[in-house]
N, C-alpha and C. Protein backbone atom coordinates (compact mmCIF):
# COMPACT_ATOMS: atom_id res chain seq x y z
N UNK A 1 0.86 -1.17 0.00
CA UNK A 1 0.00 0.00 0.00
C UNK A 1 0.91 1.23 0.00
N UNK A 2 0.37 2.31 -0.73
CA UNK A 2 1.60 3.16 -0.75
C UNK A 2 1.03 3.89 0.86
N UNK A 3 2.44 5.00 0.68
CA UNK A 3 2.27 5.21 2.41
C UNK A 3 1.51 6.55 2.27
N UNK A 4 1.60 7.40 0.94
CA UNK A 4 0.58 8.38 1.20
C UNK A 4 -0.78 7.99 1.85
N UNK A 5 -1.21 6.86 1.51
CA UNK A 5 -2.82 6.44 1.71
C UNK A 5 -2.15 5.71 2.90
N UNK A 6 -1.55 4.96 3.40
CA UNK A 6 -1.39 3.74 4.78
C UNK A 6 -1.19 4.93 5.72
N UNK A 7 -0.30 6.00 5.94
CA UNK A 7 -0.10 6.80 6.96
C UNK A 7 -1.13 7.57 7.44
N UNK A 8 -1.98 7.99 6.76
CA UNK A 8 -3.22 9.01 6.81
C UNK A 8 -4.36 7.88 7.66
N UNK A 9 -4.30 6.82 6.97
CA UNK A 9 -5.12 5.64 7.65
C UNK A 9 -4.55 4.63 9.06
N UNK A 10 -3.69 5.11 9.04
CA UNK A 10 -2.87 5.22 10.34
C UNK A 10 -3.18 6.14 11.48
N UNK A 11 -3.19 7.19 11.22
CA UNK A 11 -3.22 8.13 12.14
C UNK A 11 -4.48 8.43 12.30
N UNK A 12 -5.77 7.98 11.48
CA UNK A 12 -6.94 8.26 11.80
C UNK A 12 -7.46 6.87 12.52
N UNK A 13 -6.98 5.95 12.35
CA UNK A 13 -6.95 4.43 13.20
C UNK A 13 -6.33 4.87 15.05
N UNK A 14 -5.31 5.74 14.93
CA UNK A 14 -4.93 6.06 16.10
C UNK A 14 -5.93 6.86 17.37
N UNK A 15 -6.59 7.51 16.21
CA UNK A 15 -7.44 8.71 16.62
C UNK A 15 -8.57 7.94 16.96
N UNK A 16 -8.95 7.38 15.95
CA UNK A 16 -10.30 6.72 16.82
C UNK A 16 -10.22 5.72 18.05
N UNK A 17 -8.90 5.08 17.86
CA UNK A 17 -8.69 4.39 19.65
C UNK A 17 -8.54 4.94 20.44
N UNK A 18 -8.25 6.27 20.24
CA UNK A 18 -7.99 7.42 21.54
C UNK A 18 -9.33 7.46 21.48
N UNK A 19 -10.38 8.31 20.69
CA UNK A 19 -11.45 8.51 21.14
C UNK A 19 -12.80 7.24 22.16
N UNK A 20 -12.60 6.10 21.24
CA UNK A 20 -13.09 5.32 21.95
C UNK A 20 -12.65 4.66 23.18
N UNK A 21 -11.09 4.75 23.60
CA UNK A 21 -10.90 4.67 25.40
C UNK A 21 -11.57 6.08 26.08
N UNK A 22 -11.76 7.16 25.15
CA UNK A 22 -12.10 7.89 26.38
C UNK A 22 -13.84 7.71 26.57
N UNK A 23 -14.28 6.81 25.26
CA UNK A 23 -15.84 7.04 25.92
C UNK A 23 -16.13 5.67 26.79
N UNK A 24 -15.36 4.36 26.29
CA UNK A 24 -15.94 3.44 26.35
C UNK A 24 -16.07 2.88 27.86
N UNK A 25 -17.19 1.90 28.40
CA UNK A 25 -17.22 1.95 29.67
C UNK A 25 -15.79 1.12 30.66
N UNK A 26 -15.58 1.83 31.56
CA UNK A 26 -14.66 1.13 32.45
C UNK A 26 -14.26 -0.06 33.09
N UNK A 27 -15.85 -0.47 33.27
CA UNK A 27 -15.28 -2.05 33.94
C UNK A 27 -15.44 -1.91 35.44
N UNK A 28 -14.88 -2.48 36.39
CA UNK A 28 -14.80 -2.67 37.56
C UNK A 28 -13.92 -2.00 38.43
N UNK A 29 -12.80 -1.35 37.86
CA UNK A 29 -11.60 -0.82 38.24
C UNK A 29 -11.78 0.40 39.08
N UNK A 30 -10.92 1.32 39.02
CA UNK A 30 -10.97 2.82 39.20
C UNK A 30 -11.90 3.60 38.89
N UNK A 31 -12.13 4.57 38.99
CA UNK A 31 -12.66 5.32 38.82
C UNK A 31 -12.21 6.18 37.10
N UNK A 32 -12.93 6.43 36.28
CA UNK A 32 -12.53 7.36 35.11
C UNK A 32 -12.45 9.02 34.92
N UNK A 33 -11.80 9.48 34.35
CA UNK A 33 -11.61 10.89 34.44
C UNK A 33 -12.84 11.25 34.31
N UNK A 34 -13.36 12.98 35.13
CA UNK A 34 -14.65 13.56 35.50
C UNK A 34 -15.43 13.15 34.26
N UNK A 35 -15.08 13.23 33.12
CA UNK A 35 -16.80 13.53 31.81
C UNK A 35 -16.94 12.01 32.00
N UNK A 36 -16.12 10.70 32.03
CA UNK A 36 -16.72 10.03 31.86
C UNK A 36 -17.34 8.70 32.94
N UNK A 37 -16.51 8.69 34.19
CA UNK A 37 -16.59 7.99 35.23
C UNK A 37 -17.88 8.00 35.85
N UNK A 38 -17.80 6.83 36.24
CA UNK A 38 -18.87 6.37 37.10
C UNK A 38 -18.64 5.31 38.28
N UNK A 39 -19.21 5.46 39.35
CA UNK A 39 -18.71 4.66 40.87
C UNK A 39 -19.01 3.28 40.12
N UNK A 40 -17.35 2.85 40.00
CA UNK A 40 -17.32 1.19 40.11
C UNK A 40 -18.32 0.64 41.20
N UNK A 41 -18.55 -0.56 40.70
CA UNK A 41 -19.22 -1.20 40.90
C UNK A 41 -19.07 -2.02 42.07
N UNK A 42 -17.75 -2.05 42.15
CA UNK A 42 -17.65 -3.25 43.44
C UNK A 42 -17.20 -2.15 44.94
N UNK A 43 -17.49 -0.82 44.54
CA UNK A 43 -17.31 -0.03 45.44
C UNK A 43 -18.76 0.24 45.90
N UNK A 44 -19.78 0.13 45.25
CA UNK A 44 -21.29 -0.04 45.95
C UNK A 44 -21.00 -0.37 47.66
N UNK A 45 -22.02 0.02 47.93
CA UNK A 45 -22.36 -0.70 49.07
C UNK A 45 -22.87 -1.73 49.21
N UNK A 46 -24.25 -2.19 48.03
CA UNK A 46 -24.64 -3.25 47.72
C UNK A 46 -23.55 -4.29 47.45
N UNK A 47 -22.98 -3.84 46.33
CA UNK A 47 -21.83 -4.94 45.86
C UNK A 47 -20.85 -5.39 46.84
N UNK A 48 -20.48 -4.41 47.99
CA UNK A 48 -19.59 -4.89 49.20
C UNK A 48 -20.25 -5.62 50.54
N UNK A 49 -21.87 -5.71 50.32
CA UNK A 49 -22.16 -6.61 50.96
C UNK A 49 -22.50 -8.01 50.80
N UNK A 50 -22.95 -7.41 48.97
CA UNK A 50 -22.79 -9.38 48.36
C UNK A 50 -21.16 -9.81 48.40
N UNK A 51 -19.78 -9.13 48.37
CA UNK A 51 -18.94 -9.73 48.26
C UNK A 51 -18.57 -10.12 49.93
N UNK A 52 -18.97 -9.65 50.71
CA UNK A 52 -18.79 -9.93 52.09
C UNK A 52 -19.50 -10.85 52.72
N UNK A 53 -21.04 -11.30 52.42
CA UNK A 53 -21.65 -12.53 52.24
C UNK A 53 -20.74 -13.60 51.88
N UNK A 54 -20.27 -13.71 50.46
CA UNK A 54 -20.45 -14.45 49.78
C UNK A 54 -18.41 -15.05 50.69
N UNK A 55 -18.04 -14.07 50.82
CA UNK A 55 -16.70 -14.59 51.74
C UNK A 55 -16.99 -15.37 52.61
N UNK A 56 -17.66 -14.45 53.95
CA UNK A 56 -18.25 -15.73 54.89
C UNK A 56 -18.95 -16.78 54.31
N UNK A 57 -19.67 -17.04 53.50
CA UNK A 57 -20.03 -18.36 53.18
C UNK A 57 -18.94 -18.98 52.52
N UNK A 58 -18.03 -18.13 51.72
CA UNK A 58 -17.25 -19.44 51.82
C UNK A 58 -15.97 -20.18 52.61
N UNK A 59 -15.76 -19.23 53.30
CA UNK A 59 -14.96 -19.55 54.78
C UNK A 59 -16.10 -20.24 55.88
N UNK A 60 -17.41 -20.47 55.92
CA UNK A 60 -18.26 -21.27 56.45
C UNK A 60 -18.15 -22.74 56.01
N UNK A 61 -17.98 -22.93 54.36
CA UNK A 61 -17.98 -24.15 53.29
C UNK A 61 -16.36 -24.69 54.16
N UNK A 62 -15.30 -23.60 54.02
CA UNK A 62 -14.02 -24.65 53.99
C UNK A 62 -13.89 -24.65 55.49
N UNK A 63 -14.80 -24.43 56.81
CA UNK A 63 -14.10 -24.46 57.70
C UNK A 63 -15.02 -26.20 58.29
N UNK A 64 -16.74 -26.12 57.39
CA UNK A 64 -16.97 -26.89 57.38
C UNK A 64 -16.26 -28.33 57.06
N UNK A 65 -15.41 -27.99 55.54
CA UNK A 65 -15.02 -29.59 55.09
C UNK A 65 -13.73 -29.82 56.10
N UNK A 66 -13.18 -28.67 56.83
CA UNK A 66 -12.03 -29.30 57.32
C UNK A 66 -12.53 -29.75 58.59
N UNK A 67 -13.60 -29.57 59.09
CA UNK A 67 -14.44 -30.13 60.36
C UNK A 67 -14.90 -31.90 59.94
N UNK A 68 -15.09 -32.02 58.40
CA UNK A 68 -15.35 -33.12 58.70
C UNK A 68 -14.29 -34.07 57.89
N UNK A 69 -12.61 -33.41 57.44
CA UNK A 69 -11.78 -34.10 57.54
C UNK A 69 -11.19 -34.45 58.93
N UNK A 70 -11.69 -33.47 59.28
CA UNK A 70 -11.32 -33.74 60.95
C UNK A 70 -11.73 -35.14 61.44
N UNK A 71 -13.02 -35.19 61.46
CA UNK A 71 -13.81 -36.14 61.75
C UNK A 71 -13.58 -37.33 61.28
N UNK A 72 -13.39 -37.67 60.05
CA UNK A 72 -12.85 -38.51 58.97
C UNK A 72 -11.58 -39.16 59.88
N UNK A 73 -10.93 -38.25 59.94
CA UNK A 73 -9.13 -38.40 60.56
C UNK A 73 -9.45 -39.28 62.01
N UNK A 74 -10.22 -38.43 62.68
CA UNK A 74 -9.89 -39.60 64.00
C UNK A 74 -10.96 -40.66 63.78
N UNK A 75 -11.78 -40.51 63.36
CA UNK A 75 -12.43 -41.96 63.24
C UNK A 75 -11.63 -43.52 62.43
N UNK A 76 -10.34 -42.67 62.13
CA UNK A 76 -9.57 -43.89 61.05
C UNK A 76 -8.43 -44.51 62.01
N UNK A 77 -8.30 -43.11 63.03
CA UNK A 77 -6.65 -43.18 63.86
C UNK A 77 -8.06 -44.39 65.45
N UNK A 78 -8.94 -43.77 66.19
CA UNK A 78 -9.32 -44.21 66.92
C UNK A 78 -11.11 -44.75 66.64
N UNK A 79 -11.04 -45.49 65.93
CA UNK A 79 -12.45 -45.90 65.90
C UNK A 79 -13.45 -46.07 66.82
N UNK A 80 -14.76 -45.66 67.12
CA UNK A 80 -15.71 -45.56 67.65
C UNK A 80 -16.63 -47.07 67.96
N UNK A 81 -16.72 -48.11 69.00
CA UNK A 81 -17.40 -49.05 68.87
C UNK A 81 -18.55 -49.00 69.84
């Protein structure tokens, strides 16, 4: 391709990825500069109480299975008659 036409289509390829990081939405992360940000999501309050649920339940699950490797364990070392 000659470069009169590839460079021009270059730099307008550049331009539109600049423009579309600055509109496109963020994700979960940080926060985005003033025009376009919006309070992440996992900074909710809602969202920090489903992720705080959902911890204790699962530190409830593994404290459970190690309660009943526990259990498992001495019933093999001292059996119950």
């Amino acid at each position: 391709m000659l470069d009169r036409f590839y460079l021009p289509l270059l730099a307008l390829g550049a331009a539109a990825a600049i423009a579309l990081a600055l509109v496109w939405p963020q994700g979960l992360g940080d926060r985005s500069p003033a025009p376009f940000g919006h309070e992440p999501v996992q900074r909710t309050a809602a969202a920090q109480a489903a992720m705080r649920r959902e911890t204790e339940a699962a530190q409830r699950r593994v404290d459970q299975a190690r309660e009943a490797v526990r259990n498992i364990q001495n019933q093999a070392i001292a059996p119950s008659q």
